[in-house]
C-alpha atoms as a PDB file:
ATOM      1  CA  UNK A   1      21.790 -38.718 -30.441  1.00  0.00           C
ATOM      2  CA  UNK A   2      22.217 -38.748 -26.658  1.00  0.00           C
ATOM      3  CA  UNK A   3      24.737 -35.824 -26.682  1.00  0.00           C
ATOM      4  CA  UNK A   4      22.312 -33.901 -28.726  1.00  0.00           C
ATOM      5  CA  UNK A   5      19.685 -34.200 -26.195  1.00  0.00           C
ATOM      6  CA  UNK A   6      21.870 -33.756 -23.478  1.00  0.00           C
ATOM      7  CA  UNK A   7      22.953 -30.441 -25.095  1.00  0.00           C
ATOM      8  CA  UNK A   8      18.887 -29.670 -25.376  1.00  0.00           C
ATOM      9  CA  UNK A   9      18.569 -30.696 -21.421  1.00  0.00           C
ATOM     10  CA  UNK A  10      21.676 -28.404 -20.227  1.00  0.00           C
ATOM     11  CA  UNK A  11      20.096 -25.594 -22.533  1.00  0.00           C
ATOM     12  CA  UNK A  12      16.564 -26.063 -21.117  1.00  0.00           C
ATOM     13  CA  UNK A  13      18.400 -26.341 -17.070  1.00  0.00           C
ATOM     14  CA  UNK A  14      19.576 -23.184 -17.560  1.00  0.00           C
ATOM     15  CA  UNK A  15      16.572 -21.568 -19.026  1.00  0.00           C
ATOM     16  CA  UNK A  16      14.947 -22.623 -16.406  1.00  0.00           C
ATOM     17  CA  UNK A  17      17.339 -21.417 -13.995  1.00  0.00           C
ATOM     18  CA  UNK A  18      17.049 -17.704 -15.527  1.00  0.00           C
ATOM     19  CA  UNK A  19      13.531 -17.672 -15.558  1.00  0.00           C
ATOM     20  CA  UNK A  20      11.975 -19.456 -12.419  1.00  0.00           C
ATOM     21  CA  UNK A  21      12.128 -15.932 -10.409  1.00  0.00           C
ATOM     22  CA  UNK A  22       9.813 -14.155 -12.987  1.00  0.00           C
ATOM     23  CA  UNK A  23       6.401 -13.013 -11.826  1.00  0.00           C
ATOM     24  CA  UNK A  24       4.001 -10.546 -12.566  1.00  0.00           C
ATOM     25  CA  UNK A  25       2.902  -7.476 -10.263  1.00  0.00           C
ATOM     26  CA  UNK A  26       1.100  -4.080 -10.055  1.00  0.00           C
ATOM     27  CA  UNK A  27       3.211  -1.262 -11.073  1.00  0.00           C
ATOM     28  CA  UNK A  28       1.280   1.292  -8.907  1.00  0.00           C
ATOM     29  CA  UNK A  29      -1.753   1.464  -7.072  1.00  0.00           C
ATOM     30  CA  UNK A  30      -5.475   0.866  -7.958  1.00  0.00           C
ATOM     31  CA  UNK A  31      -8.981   1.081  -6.483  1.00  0.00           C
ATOM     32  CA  UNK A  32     -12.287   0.372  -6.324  1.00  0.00           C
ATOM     33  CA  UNK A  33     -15.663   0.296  -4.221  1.00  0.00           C
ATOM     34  CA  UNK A  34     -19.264  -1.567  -4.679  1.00  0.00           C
ATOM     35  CA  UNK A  35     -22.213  -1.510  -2.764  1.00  0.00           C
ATOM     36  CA  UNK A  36     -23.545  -4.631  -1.757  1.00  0.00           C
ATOM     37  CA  UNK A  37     -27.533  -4.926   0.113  1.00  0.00           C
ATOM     38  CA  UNK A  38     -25.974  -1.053   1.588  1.00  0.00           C
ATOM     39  CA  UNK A  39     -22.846  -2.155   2.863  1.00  0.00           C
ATOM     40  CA  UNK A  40     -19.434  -0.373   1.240  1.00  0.00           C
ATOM     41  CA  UNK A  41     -16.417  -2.679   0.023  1.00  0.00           C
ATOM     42  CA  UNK A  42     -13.210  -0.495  -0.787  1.00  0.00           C
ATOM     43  CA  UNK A  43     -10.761  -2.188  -1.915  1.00  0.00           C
ATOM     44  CA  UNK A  44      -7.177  -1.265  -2.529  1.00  0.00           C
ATOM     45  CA  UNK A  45      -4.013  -2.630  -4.711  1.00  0.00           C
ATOM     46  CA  UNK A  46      -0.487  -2.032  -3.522  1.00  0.00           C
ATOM     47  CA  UNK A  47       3.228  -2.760  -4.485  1.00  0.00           C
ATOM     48  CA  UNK A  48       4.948  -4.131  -1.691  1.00  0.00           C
ATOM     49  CA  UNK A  49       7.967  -6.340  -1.978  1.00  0.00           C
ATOM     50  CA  UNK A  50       8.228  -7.380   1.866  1.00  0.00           C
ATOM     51  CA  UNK A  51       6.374  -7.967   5.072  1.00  0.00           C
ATOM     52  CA  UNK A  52       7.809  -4.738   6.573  1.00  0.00           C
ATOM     53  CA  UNK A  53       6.324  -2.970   3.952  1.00  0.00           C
ATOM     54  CA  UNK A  54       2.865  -4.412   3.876  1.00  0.00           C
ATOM     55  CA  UNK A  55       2.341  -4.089   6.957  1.00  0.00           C
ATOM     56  CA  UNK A  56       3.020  -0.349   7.256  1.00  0.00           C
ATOM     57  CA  UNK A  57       0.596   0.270   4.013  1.00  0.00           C
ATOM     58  CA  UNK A  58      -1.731  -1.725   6.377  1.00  0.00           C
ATOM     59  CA  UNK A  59      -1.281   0.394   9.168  1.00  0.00           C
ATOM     60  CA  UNK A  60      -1.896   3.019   7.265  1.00  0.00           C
ATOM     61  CA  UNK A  61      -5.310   2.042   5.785  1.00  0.00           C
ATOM     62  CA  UNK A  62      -6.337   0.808   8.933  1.00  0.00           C
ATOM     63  CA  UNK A  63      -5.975   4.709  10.409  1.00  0.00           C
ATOM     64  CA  UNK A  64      -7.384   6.288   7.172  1.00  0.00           C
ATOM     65  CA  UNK A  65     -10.741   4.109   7.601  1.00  0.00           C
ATOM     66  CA  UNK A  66     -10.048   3.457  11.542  1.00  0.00           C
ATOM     67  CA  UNK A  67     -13.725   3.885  11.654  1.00  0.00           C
ATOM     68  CA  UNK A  68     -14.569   0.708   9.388  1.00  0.00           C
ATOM     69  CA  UNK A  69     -15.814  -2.447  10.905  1.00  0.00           C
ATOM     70  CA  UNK A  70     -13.308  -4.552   9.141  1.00  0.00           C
ATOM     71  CA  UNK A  71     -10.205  -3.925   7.167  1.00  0.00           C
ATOM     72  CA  UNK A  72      -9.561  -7.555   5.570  1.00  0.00           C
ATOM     73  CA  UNK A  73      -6.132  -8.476   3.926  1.00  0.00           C
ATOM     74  CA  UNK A  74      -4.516 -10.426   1.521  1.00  0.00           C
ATOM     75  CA  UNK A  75      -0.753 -10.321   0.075  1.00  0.00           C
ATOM     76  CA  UNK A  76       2.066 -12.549  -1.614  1.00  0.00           C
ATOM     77  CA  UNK A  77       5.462 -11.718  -1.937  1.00  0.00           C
ATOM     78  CA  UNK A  78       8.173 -13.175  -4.014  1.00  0.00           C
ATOM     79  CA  UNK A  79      10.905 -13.306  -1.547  1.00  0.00           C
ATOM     80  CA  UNK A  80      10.443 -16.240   0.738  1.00  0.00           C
ATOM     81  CA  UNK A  81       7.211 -17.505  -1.009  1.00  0.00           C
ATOM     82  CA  UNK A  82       5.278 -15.766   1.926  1.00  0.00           C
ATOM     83  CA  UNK A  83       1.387 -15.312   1.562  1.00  0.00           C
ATOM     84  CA  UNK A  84      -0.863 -13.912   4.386  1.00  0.00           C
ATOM     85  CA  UNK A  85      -4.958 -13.529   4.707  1.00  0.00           C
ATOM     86  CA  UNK A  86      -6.775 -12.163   7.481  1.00  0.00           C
ATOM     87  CA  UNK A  87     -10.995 -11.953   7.424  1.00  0.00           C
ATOM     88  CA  UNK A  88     -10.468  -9.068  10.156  1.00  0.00           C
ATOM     89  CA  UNK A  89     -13.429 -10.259  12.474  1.00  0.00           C
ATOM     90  CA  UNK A  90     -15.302 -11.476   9.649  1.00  0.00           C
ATOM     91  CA  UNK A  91     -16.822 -15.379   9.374  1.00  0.00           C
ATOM     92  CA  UNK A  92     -14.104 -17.645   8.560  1.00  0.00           C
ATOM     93  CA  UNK A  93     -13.063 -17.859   5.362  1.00  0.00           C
ATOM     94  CA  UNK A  94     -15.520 -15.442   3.621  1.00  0.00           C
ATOM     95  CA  UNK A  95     -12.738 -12.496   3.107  1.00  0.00           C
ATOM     96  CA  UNK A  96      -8.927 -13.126   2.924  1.00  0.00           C
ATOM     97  CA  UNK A  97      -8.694 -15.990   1.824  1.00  0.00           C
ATOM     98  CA  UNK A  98     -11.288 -15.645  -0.975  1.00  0.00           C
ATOM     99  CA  UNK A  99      -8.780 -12.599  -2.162  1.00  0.00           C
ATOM    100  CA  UNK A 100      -5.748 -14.458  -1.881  1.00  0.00           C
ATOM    101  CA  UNK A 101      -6.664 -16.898  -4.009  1.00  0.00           C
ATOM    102  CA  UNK A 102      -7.495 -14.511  -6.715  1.00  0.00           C
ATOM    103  CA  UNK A 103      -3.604 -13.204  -6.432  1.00  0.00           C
ATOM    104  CA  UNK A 104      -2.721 -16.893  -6.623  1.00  0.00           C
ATOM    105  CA  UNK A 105      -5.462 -17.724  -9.694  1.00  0.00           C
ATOM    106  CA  UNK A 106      -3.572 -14.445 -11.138  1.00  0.00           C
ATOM    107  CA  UNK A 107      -0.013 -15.498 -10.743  1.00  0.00           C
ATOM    108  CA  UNK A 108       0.866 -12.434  -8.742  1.00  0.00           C
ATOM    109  CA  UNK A 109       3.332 -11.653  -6.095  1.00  0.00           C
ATOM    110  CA  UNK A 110       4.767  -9.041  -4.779  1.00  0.00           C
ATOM    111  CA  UNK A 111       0.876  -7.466  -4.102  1.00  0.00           C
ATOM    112  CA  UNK A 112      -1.029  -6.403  -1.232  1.00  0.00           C
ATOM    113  CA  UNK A 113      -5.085  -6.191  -1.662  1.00  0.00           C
ATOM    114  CA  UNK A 114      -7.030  -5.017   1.348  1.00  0.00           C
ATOM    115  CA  UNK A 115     -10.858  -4.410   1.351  1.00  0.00           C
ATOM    116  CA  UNK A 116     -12.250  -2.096   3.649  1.00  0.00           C
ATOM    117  CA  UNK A 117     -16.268  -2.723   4.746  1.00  0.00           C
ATOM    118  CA  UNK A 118     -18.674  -0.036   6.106  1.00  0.00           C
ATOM    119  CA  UNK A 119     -21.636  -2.551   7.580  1.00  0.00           C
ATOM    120  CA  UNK A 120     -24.585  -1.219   6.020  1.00  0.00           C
ATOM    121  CA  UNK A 121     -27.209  -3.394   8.300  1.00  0.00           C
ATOM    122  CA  UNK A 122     -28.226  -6.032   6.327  1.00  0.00           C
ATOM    123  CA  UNK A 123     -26.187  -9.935   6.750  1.00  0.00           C
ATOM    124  CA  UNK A 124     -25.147 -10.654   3.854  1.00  0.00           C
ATOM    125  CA  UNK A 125     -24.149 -14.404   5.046  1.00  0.00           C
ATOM    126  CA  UNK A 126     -20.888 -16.626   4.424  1.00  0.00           C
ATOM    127  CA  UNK A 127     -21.371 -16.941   0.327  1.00  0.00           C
ATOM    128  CA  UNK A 128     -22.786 -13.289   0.294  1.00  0.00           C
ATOM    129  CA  UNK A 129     -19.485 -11.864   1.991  1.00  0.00           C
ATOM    130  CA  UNK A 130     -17.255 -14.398  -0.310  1.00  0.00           C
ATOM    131  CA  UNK A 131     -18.969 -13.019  -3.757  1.00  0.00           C
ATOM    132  CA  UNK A 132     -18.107  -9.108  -2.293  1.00  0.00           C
ATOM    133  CA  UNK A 133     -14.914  -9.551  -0.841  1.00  0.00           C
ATOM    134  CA  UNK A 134     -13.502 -11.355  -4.239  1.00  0.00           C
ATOM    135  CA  UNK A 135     -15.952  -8.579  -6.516  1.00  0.00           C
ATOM    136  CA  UNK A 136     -14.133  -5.869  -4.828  1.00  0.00           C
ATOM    137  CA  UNK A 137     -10.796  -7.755  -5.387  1.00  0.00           C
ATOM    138  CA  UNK A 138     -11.199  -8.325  -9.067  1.00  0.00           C
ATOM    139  CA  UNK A 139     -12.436  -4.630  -9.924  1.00  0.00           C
ATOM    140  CA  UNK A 140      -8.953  -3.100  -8.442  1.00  0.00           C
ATOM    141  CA  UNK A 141      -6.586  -5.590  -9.867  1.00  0.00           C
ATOM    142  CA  UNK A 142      -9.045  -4.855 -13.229  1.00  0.00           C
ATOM    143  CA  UNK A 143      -7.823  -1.337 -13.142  1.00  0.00           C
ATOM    144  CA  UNK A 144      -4.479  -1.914 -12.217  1.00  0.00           C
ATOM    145  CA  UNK A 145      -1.504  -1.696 -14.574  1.00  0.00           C
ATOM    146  CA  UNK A 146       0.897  -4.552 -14.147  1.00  0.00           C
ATOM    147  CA  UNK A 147       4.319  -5.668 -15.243  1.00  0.00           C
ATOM    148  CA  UNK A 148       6.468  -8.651 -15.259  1.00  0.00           C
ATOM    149  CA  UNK A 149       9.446  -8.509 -12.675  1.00  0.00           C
ATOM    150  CA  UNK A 150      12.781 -10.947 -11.979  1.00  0.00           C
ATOM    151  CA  UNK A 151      15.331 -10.290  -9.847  1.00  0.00           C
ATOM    152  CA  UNK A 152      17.974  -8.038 -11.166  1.00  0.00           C
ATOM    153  CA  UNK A 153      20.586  -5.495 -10.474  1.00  0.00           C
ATOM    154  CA  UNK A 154      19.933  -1.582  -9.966  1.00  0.00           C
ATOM    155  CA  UNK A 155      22.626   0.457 -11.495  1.00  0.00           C
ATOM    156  CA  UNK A 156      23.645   3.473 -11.431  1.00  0.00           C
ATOM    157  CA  UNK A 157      25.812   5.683 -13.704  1.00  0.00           C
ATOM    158  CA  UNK A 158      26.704   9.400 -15.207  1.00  0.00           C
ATOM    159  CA  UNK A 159      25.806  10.475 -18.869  1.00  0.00           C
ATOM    160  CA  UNK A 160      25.664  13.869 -20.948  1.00  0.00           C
ATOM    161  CA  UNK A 161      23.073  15.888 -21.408  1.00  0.00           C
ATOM    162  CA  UNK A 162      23.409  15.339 -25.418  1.00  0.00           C
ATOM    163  CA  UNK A 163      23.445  11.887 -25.349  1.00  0.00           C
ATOM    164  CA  UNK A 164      20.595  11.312 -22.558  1.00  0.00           C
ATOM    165  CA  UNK A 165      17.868  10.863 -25.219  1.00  0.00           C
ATOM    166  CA  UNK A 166      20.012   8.234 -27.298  1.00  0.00           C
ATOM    167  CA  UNK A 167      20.791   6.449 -23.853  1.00  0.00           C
ATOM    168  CA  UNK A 168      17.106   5.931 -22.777  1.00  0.00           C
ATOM    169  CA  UNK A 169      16.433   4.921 -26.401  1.00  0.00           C
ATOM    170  CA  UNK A 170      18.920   2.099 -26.318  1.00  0.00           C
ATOM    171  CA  UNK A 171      18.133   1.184 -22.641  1.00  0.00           C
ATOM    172  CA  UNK A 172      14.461   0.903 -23.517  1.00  0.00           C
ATOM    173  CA  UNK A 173      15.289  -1.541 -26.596  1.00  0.00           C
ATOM    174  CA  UNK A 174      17.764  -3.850 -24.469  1.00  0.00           C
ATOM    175  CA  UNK A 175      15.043  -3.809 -21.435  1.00  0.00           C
ATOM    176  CA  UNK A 176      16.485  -1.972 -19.089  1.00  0.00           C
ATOM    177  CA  UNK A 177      14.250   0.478 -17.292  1.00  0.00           C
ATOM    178  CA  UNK A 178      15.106   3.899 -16.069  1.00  0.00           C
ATOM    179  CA  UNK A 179      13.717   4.336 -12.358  1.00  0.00           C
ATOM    180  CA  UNK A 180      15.316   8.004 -11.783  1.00  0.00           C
ATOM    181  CA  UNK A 181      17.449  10.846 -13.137  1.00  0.00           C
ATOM    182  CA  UNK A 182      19.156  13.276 -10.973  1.00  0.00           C
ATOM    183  CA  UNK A 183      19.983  16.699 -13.020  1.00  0.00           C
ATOM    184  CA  UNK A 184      23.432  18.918 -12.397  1.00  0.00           C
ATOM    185  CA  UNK A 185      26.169  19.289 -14.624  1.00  0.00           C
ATOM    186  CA  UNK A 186      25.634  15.936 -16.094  1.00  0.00           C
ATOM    187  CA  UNK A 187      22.668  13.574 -15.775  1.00  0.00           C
ATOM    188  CA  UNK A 188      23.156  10.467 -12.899  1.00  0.00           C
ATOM    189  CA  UNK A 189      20.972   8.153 -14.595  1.00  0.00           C
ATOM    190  CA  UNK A 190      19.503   5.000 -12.197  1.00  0.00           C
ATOM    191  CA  UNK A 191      18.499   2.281 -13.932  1.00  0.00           C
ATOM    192  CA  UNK A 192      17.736  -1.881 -13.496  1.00  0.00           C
ATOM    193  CA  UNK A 193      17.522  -4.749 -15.941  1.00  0.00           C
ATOM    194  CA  UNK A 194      18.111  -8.512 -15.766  1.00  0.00           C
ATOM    195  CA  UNK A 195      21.852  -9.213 -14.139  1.00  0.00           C
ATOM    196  CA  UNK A 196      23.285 -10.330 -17.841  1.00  0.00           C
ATOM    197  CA  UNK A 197      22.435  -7.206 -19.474  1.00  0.00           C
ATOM    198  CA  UNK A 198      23.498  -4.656 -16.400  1.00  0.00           C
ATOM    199  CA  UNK A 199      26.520  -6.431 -16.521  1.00  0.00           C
ATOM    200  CA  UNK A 200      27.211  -6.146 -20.007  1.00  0.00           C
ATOM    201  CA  UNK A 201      26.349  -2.339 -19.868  1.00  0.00           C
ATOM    202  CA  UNK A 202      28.532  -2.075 -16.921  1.00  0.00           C
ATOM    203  CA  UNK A 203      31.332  -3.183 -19.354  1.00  0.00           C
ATOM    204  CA  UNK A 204      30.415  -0.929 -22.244  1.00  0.00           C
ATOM    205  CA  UNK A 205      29.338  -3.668 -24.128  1.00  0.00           C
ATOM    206  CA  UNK A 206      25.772  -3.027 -24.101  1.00  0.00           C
ATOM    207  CA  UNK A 207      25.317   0.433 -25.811  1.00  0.00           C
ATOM    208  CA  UNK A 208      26.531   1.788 -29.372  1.00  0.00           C
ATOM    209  CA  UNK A 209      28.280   4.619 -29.813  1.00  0.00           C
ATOM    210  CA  UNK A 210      27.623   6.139 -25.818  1.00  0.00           C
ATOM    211  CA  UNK A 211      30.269   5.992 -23.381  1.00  0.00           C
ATOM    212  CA  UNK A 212      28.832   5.817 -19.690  1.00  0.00           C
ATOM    213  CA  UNK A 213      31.271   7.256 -16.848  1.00  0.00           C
ATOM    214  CA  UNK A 214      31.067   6.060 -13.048  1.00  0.00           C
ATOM    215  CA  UNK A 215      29.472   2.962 -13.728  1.00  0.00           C
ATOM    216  CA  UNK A 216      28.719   1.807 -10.347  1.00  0.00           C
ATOM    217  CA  UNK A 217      26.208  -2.162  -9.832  1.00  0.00           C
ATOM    218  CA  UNK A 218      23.964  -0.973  -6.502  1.00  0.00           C
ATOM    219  CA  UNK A 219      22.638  -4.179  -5.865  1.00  0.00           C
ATOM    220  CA  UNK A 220      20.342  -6.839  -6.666  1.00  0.00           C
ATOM    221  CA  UNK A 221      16.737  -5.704  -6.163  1.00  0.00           C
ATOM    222  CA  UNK A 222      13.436  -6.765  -8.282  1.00  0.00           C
ATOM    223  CA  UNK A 223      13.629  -5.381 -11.667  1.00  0.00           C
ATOM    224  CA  UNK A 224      10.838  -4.591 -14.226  1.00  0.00           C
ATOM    225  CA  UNK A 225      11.766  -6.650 -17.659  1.00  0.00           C
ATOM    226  CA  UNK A 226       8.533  -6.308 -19.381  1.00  0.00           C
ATOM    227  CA  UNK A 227       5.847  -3.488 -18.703  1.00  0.00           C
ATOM    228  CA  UNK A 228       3.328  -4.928 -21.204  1.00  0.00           C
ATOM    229  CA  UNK A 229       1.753  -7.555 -18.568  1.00  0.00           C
ATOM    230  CA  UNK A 230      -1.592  -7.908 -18.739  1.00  0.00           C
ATOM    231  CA  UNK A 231      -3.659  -9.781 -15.711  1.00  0.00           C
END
């Protein structure tokens, strides 16, 4: 009896251990915009997957509306647990941190949601500016598309043209995402999946009947293992 559950503990540890990093995210960008008593709210999803990165998509909204009265922020990211929220000159607490807590309540990371406001003239007050700020939130992320991401391994290796089609079929059904092709007298395919299953292609145990040449691990990296997420 207790070696049985001690079997069902080590089993469950290292479960656990495999799947603590997953996460959901956006896989591209999304947008939207409401009108509240005249003034604008455009809001604005992003991928970003580290502060370096955020912060230049923030620069960059910041000069394409540069003319806004606020540009408020909110993002998590997976690596180091790191979450940021700035109201951008508005009332304390009525902008960032009202988003970020939607991208908590959601379970995402690796996001970036900024909200860009035109005053239109009319206060809106502290729970006026909370109910915008988190509107404008939830009708991006409600057009997003999302997926589910772990860390992983990129990969990167050389197939032929006849057996491309049979190689992204078999990749798809072991979860392992393509991310880019580059065409010339054979096909360099670039691809990332969880670290068991890139090794086991790397090997040539993963795929029937296709042999891969100049199998070559890049790196570890966040991967996509499911693109059916749903937030």
């Amino acid at each position: 009896m207790l070696l049985g559950i001690l079997a069902i503990f080590i089993k469950s540890s290292s479960y656990s251990r495999r799947c603590w990093n997953l996460f959901c995210t956006v896989l591209n960008s999304a947008g939207a915009e409401i009108i509240e008593k005249k003034s604008r709210f455009i809001c604005g999803v992003f991928h970003v997957e580290s502060v370096e990165e955020a912060e230049s998509v923030l620069d960059e909204v910041r000069r394409n509306y540069h003319d806004a009265r606020h540009n408020c922020f909110a993002y998590r990211l997976a690596d180091g647990d790191v979450s940021r929220a700035s109201d951008d000159g508005e009332p304390s607490g009525t902008a960032g941190i009202p988003m970020l807590n939607i991208l908590v309540g959601r379970n995402l990371s690796n996001v970036l949601v900024v909200v860009t406001r035109y005053f239109g003239g009319i206060l809106l007050g502290t729970g006026g500016l909370v109910r915008a700020y988190s509107l404008a939130t939830t009708e991006a992320l409600d057009r997003a598309e999302f997926v589910q991401q772990d860390i992983g391994l990129e990969v990167s290796f050389i197939v032929d043209y006849k057996d491309l089609d049979e190689v992204k079929y078999q990749l798809k059904n072991k979860g392992i995402f393509i991310s880019n092709l580059k065409y010339g007298e054979r096909v360099n395919v670039i691809a990332e999946g969880r670290e068991e299953d890139v090794l086991l292609l790397k090997d040539g145990k993963l795929l029937d009947r296709i042999v891969l040449d100049n199998v070559d691990v890049l790196g570890r990296k966040y991967v996509i293992v499911d693109k059916n997420g749903k937030k």
